[in-house]
PDB file of N, CA and C in Angstrom:
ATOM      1  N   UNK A   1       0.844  -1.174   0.000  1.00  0.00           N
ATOM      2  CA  UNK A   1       0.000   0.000   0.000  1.00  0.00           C
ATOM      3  C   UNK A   1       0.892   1.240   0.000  1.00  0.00           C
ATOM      4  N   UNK A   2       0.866   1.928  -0.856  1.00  0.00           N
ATOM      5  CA  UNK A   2       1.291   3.511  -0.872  1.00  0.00           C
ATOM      6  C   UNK A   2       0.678   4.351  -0.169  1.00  0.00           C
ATOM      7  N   UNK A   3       1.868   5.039   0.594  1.00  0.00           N
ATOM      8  CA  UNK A   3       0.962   5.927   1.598  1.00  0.00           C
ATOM      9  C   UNK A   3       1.567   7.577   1.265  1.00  0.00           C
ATOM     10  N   UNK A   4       1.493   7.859   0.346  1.00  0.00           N
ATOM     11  CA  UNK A   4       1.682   8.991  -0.045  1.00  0.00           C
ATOM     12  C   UNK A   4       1.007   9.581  -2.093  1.00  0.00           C
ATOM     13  N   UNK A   5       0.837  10.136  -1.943  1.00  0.00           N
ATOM     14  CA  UNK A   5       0.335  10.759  -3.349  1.00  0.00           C
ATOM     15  C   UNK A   5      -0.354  12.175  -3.102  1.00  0.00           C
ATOM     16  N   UNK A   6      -0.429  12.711  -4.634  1.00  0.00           N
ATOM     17  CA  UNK A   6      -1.027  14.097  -4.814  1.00  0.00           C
ATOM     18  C   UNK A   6      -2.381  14.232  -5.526  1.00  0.00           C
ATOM     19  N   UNK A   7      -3.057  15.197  -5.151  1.00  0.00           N
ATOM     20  CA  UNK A   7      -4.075  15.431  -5.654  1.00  0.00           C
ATOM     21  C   UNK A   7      -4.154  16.792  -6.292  1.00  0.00           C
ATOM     22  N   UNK A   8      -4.427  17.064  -7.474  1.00  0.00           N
ATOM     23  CA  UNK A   8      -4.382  18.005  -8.498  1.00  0.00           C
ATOM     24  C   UNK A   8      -5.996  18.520  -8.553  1.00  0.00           C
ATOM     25  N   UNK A   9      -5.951  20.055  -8.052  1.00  0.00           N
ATOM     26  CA  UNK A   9      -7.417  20.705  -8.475  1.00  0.00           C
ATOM     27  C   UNK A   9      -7.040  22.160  -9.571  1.00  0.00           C
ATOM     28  N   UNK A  10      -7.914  21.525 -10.942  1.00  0.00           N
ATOM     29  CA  UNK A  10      -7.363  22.497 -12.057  1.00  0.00           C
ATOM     30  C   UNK A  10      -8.437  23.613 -11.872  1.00  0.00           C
ATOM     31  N   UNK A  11      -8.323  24.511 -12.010  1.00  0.00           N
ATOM     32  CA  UNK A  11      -9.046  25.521 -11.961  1.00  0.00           C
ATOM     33  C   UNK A  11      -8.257  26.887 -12.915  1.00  0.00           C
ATOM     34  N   UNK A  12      -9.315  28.073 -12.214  1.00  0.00           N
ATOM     35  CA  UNK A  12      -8.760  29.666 -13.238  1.00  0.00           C
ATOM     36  C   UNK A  12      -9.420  30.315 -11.906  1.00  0.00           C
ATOM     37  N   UNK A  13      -8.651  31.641 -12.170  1.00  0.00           N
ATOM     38  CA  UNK A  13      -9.084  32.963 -11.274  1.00  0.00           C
ATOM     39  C   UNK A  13     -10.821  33.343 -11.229  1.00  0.00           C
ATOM     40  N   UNK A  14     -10.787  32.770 -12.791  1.00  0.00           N
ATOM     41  CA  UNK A  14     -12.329  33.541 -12.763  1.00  0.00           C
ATOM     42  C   UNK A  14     -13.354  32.259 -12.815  1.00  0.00           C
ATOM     43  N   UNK A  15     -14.029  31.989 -12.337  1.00  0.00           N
ATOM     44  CA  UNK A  15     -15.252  31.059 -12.494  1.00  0.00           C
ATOM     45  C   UNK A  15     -16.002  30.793 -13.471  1.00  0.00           C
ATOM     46  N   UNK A  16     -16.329  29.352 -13.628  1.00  0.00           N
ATOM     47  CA  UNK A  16     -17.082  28.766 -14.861  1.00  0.00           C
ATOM     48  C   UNK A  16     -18.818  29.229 -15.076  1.00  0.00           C
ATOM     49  N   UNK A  17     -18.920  29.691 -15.840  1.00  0.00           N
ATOM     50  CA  UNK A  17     -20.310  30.693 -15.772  1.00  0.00           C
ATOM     51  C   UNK A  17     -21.169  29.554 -14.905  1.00  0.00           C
ATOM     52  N   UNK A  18     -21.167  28.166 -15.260  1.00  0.00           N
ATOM     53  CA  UNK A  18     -22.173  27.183 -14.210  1.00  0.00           C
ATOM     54  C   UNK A  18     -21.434  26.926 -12.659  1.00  0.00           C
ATOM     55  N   UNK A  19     -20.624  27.853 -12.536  1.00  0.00           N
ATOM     56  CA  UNK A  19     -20.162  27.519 -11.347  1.00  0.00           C
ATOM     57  C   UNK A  19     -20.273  28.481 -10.461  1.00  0.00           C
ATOM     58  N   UNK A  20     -20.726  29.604 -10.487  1.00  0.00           N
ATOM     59  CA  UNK A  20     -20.790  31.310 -10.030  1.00  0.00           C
ATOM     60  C   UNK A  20     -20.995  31.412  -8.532  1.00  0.00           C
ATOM     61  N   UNK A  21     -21.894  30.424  -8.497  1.00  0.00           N
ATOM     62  CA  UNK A  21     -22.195  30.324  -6.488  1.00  0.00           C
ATOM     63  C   UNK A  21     -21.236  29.137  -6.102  1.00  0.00           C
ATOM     64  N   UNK A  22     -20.752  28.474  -6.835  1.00  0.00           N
ATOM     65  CA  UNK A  22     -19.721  27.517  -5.959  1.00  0.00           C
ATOM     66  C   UNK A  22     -18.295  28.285  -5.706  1.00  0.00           C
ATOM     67  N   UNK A  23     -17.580  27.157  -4.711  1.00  0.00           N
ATOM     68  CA  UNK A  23     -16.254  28.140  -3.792  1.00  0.00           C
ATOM     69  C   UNK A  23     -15.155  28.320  -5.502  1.00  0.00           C
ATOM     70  N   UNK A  24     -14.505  28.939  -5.249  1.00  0.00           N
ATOM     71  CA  UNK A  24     -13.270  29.105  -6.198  1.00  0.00           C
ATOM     72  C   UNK A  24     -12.451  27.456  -6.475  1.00  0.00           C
ATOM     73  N   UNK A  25     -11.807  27.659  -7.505  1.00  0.00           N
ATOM     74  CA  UNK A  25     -11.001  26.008  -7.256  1.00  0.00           C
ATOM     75  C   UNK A  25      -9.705  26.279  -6.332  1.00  0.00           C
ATOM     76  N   UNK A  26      -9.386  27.129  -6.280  1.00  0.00           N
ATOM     77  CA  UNK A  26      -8.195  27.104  -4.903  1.00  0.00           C
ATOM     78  C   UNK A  26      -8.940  27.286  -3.637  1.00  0.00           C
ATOM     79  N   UNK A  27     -10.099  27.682  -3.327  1.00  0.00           N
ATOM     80  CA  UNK A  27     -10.499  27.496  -2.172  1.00  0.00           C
ATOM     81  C   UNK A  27     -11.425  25.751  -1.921  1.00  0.00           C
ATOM     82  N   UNK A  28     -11.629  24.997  -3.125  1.00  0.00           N
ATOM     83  CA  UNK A  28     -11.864  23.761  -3.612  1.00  0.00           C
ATOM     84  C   UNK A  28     -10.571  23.082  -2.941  1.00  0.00           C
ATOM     85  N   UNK A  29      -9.673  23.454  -3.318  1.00  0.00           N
ATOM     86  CA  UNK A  29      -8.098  22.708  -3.128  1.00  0.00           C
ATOM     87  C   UNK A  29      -7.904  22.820  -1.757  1.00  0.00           C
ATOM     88  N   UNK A  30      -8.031  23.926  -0.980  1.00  0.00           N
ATOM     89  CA  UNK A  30      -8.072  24.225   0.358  1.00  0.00           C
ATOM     90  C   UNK A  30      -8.842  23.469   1.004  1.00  0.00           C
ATOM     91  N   UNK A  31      -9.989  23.231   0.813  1.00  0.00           N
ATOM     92  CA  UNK A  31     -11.026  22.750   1.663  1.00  0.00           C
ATOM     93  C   UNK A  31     -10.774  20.870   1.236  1.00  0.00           C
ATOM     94  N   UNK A  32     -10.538  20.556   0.151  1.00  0.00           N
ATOM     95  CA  UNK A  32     -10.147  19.103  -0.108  1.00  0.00           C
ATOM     96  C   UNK A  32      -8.644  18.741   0.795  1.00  0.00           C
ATOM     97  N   UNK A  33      -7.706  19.630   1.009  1.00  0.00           N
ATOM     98  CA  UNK A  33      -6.477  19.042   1.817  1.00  0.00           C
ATOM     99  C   UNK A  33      -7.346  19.256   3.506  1.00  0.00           C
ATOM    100  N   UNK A  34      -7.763  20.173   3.891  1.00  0.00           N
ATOM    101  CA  UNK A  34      -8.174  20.353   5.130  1.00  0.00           C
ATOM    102  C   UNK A  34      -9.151  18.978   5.853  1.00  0.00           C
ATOM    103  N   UNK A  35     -10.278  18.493   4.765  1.00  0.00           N
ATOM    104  CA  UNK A  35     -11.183  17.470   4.983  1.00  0.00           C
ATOM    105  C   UNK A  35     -10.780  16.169   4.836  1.00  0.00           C
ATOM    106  N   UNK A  36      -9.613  16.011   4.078  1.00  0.00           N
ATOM    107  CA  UNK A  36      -8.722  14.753   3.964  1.00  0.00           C
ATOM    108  C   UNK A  36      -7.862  14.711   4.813  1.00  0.00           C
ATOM    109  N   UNK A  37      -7.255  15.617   5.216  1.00  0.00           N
ATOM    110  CA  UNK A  37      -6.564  15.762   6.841  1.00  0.00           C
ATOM    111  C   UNK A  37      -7.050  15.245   7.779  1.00  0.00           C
ATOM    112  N   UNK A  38      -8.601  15.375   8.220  1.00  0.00           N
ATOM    113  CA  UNK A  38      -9.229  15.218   9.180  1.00  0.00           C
ATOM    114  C   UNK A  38      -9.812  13.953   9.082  1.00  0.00           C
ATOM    115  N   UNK A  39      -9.867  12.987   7.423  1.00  0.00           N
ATOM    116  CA  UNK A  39     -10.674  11.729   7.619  1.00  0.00           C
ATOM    117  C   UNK A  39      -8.934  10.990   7.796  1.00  0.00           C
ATOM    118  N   UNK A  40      -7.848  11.292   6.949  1.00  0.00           N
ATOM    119  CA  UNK A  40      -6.780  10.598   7.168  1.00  0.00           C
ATOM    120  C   UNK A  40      -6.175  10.991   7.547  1.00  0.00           C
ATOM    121  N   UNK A  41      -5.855  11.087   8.949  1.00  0.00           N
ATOM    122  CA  UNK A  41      -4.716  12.177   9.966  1.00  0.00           C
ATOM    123  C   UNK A  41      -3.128  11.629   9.282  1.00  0.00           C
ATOM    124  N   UNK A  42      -3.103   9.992   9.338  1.00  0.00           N
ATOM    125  CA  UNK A  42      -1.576   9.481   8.928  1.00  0.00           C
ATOM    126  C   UNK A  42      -1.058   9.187   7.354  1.00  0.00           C
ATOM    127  N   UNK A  43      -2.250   9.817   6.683  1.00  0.00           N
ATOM    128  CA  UNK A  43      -1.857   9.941   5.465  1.00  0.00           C
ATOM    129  C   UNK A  43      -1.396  10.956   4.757  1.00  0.00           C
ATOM    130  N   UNK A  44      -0.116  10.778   4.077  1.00  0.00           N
ATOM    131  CA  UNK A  44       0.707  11.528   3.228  1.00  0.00           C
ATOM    132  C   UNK A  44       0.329  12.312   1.883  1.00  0.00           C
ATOM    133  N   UNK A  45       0.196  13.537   1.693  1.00  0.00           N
ATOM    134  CA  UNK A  45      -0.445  13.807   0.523  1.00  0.00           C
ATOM    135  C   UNK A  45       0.008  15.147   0.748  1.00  0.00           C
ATOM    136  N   UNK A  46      -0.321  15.435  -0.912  1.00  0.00           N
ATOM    137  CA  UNK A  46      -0.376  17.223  -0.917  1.00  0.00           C
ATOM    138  C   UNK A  46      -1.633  17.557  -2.247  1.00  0.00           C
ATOM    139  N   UNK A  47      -2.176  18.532  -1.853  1.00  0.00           N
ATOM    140  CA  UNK A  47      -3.356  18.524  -2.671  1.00  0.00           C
ATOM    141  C   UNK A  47      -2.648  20.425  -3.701  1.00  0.00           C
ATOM    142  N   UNK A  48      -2.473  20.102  -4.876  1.00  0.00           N
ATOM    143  CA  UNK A  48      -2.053  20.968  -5.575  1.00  0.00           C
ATOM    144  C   UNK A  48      -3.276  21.792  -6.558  1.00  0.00           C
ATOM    145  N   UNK A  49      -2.916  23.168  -6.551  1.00  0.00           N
ATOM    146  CA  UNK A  49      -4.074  23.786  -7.633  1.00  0.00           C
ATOM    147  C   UNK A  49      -3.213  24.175  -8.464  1.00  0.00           C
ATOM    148  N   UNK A  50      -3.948  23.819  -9.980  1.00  0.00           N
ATOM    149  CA  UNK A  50      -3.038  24.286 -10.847  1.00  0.00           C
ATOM    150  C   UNK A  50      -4.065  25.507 -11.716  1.00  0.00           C
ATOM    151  N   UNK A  51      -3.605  26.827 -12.181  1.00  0.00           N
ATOM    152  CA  UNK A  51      -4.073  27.656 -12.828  1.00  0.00           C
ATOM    153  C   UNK A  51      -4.001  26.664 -14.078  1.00  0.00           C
ATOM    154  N   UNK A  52      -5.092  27.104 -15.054  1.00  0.00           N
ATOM    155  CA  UNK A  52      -5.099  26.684 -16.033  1.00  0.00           C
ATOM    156  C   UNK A  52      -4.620  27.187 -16.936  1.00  0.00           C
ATOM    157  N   UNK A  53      -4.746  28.805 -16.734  1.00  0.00           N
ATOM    158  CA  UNK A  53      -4.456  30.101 -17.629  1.00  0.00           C
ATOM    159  C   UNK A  53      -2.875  30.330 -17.542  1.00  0.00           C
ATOM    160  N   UNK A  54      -2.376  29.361 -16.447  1.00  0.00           N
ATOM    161  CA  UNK A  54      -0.686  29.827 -15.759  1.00  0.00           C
ATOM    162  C   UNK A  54      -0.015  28.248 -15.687  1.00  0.00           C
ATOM    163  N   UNK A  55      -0.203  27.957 -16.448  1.00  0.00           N
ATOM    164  CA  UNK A  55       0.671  26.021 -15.849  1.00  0.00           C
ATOM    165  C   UNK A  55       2.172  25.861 -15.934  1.00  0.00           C
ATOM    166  N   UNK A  56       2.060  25.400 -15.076  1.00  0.00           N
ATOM    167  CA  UNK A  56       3.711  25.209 -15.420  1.00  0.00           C
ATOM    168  C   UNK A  56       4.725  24.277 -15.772  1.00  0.00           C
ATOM    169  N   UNK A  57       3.866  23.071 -16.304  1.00  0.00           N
ATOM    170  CA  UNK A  57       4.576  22.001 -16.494  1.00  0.00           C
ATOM    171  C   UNK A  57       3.749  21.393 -18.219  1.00  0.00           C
ATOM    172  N   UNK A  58       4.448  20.576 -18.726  1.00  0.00           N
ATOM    173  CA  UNK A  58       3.363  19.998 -20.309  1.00  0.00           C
ATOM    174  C   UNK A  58       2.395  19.564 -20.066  1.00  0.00           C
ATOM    175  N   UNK A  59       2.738  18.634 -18.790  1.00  0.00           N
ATOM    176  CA  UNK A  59       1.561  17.605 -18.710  1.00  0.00           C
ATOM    177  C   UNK A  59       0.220  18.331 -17.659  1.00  0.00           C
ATOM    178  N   UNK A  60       0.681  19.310 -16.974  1.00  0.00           N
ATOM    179  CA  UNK A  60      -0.921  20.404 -16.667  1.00  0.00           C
ATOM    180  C   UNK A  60      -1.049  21.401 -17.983  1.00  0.00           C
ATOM    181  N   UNK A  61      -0.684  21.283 -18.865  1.00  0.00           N
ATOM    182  CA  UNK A  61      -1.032  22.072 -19.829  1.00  0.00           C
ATOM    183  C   UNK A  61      -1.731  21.292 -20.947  1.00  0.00           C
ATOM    184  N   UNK A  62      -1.567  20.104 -21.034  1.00  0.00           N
ATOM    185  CA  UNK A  62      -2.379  19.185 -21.586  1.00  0.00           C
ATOM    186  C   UNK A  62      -3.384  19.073 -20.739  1.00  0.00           C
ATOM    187  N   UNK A  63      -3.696  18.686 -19.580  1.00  0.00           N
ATOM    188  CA  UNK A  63      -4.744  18.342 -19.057  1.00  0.00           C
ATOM    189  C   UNK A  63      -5.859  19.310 -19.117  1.00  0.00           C
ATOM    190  N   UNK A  64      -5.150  20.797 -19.250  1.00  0.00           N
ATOM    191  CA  UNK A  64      -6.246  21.804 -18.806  1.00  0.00           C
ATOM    192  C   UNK A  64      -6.610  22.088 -20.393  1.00  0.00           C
ATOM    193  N   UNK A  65      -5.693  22.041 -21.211  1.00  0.00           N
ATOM    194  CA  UNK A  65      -6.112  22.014 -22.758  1.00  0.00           C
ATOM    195  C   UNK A  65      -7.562  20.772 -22.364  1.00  0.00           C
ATOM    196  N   UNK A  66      -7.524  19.673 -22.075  1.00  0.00           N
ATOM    197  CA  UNK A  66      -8.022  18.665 -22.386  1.00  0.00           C
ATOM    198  C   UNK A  66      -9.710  19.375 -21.659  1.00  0.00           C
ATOM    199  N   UNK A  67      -9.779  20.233 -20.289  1.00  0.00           N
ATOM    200  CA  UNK A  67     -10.542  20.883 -19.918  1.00  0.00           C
ATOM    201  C   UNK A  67     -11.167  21.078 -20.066  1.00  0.00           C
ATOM    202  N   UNK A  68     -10.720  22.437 -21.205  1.00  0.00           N
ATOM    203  CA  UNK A  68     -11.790  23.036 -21.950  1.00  0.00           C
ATOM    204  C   UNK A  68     -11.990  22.479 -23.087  1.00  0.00           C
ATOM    205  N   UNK A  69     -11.581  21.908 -23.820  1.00  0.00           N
ATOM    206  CA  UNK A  69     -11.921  20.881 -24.831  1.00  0.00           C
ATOM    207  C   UNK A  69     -13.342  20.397 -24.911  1.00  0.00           C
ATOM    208  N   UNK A  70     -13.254  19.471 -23.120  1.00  0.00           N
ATOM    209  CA  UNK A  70     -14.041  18.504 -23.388  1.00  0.00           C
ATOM    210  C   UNK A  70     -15.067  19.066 -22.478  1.00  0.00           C
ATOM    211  N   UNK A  71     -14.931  20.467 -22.329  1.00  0.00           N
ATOM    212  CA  UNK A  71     -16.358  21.622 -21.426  1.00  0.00           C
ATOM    213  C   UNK A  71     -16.595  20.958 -20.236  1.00  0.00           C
ATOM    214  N   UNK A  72     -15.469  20.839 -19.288  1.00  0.00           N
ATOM    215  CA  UNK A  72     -15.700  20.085 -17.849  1.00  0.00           C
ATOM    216  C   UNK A  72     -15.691  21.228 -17.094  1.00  0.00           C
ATOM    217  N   UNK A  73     -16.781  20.935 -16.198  1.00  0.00           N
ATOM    218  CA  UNK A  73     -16.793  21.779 -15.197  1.00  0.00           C
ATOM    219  C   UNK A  73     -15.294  22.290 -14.086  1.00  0.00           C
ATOM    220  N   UNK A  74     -15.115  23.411 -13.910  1.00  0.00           N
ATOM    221  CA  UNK A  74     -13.868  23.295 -13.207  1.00  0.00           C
ATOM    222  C   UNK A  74     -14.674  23.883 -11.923  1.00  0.00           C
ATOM    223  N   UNK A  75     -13.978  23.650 -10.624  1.00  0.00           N
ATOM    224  CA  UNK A  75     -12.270  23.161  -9.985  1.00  0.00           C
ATOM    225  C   UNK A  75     -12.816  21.318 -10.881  1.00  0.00           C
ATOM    226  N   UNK A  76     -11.632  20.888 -11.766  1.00  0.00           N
ATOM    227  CA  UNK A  76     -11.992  19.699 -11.848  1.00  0.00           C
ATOM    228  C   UNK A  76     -10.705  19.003 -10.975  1.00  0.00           C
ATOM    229  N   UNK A  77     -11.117  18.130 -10.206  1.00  0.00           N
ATOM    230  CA  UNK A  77      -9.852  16.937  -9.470  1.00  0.00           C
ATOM    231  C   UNK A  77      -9.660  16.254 -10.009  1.00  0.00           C
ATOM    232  N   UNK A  78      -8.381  15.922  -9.859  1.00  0.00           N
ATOM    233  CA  UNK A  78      -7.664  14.541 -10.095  1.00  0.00           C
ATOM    234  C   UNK A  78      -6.703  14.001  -9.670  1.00  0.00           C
ATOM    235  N   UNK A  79      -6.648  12.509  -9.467  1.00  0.00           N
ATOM    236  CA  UNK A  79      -5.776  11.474  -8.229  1.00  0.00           C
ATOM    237  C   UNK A  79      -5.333  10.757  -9.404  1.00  0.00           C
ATOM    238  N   UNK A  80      -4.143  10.367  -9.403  1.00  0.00           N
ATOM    239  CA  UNK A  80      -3.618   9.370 -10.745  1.00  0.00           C
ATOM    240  C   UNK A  80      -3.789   9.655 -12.000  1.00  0.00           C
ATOM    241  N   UNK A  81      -3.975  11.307 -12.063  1.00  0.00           N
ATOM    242  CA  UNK A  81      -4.246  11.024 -13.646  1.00  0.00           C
ATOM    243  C   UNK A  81      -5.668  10.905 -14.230  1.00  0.00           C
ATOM    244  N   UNK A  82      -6.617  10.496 -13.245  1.00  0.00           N
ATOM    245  CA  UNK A  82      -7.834  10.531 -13.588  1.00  0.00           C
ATOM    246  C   UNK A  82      -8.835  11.682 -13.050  1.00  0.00           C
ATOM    247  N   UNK A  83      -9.581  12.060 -13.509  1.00  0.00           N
ATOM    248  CA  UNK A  83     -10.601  12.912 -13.365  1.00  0.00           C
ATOM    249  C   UNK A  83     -11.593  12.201 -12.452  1.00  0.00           C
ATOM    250  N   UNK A  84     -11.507  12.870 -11.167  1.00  0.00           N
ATOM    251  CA  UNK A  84     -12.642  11.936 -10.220  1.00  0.00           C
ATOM    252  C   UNK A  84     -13.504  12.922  -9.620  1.00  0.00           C
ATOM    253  N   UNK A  85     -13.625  14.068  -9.836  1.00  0.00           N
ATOM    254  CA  UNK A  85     -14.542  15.016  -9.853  1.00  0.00           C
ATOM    255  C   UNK A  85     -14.710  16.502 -10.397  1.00  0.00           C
ATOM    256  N   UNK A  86     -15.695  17.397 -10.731  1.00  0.00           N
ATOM    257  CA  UNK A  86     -15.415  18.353 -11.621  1.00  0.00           C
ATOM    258  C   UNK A  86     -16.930  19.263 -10.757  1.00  0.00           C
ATOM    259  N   UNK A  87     -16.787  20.152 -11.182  1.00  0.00           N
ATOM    260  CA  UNK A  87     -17.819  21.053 -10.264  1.00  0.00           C
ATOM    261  C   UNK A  87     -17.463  21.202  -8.934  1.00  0.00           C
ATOM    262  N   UNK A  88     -18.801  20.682  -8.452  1.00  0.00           N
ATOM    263  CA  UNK A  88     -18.588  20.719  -6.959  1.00  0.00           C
ATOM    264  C   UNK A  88     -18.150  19.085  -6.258  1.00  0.00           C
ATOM    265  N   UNK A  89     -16.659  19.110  -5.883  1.00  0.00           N
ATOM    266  CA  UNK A  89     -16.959  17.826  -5.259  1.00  0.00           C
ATOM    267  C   UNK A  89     -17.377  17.299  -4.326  1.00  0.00           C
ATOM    268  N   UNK A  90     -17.691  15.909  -4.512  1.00  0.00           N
ATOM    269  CA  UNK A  90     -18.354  15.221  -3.772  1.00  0.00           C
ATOM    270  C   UNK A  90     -17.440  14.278  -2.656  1.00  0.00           C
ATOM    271  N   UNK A  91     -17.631  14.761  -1.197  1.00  0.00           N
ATOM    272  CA  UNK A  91     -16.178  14.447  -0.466  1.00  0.00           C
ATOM    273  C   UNK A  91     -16.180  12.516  -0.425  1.00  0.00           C
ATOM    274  N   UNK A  92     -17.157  12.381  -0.043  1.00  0.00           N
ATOM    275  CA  UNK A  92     -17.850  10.603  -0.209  1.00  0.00           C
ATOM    276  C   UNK A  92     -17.058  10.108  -1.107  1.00  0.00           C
ATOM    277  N   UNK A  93     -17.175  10.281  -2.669  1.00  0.00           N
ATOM    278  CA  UNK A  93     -16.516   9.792  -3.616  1.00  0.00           C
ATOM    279  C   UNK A  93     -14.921   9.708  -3.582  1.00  0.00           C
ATOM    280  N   UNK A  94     -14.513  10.795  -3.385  1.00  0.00           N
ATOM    281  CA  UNK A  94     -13.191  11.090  -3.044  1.00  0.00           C
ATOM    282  C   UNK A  94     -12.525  10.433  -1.599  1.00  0.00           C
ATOM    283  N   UNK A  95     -13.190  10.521  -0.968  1.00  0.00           N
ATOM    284  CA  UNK A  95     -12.791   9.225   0.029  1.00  0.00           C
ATOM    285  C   UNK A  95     -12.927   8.118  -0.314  1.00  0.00           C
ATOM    286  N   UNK A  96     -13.578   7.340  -0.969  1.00  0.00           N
ATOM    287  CA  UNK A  96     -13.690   6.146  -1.713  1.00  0.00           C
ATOM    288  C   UNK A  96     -12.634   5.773  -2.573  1.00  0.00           C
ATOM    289  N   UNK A  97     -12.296   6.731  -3.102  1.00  0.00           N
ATOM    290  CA  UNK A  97     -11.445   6.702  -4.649  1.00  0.00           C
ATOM    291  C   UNK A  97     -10.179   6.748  -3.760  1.00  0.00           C
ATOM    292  N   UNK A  98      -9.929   7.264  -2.854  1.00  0.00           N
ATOM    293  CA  UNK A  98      -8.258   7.157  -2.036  1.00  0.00           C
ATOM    294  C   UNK A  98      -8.301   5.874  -1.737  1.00  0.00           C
ATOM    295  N   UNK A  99      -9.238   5.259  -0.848  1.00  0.00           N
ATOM    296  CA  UNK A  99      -9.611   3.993  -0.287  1.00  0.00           C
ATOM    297  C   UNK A  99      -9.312   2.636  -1.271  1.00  0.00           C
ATOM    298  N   UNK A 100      -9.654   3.598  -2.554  1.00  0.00           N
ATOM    299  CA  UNK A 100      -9.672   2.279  -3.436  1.00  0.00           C
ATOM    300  C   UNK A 100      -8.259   1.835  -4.007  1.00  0.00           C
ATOM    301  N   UNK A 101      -7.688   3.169  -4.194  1.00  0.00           N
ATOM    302  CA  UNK A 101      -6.394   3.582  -4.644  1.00  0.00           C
ATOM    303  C   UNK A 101      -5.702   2.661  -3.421  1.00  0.00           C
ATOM    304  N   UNK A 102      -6.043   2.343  -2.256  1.00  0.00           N
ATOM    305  CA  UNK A 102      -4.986   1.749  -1.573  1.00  0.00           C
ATOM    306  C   UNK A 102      -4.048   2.780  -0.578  1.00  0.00           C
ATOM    307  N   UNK A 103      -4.428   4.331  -0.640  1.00  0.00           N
ATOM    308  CA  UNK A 103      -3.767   5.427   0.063  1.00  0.00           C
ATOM    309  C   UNK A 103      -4.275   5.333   1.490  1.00  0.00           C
ATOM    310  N   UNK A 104      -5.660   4.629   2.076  1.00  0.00           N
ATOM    311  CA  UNK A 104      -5.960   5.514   3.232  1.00  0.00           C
ATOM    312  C   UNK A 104      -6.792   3.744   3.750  1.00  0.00           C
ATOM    313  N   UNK A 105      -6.571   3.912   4.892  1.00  0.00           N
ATOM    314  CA  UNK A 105      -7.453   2.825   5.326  1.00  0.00           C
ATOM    315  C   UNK A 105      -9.148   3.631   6.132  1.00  0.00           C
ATOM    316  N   UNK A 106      -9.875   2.355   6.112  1.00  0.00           N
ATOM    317  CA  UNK A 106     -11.263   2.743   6.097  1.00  0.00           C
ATOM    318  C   UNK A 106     -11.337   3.090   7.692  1.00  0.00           C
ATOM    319  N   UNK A 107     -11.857   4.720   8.279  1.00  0.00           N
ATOM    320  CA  UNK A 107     -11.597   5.052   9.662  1.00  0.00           C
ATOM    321  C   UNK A 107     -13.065   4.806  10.002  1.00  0.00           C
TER     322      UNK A 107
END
């Protein structure tokens, strides 16, 4: 079991016109490391926001290309590479999806 990994929330400064009353994606990113803190105190992680408009690496610049492409709601998350939530997330799922991943045991 791996007890460490990152979690990637892509987002932009300005909000997705269907997203206007939801939190920002860096305050998304904030509130996802804070609530995963508290279900997995001994688990290792860092939860990263990446500007979409500002990336700094190919492979967040593909992903956020891939974004708006494919009209996903942002803050969109992702654990491994995969897209496991977009809008507003859903903390349930995301505890599941660590769980499943093998990162966090069931508290």
């Amino acid at each position: 079991m791996s007890n460490s990994f990152s979690i990637k929330v892509y987002g932009a400064e300005q909000k997705c016109a269907s997203c206007v009353h939801l939190p920002s994606a860096k305050e998304t990113a904030e509130w996802l490391e804070a609530a995963i803190s508290r279900k997995f105190p001994n688990l290792l992680f860092n939860v990263l926001y990446i500007d979409m408009e500002n990336t700094e690496n190919e492979i967040d610049q593909v992903f956020s290309e891939r974004i708006v492409e494919e009209d996903l709601f942002y803050p969109v998350v992702v654990i491994d590479g995969e897209v496991v939530a977009e809008g507003n997330p859903n903390l349930k799922t995301i505890y599941a999806i660590i769980e499943q991943n093998g990162y966090g045991a069931v508290s």
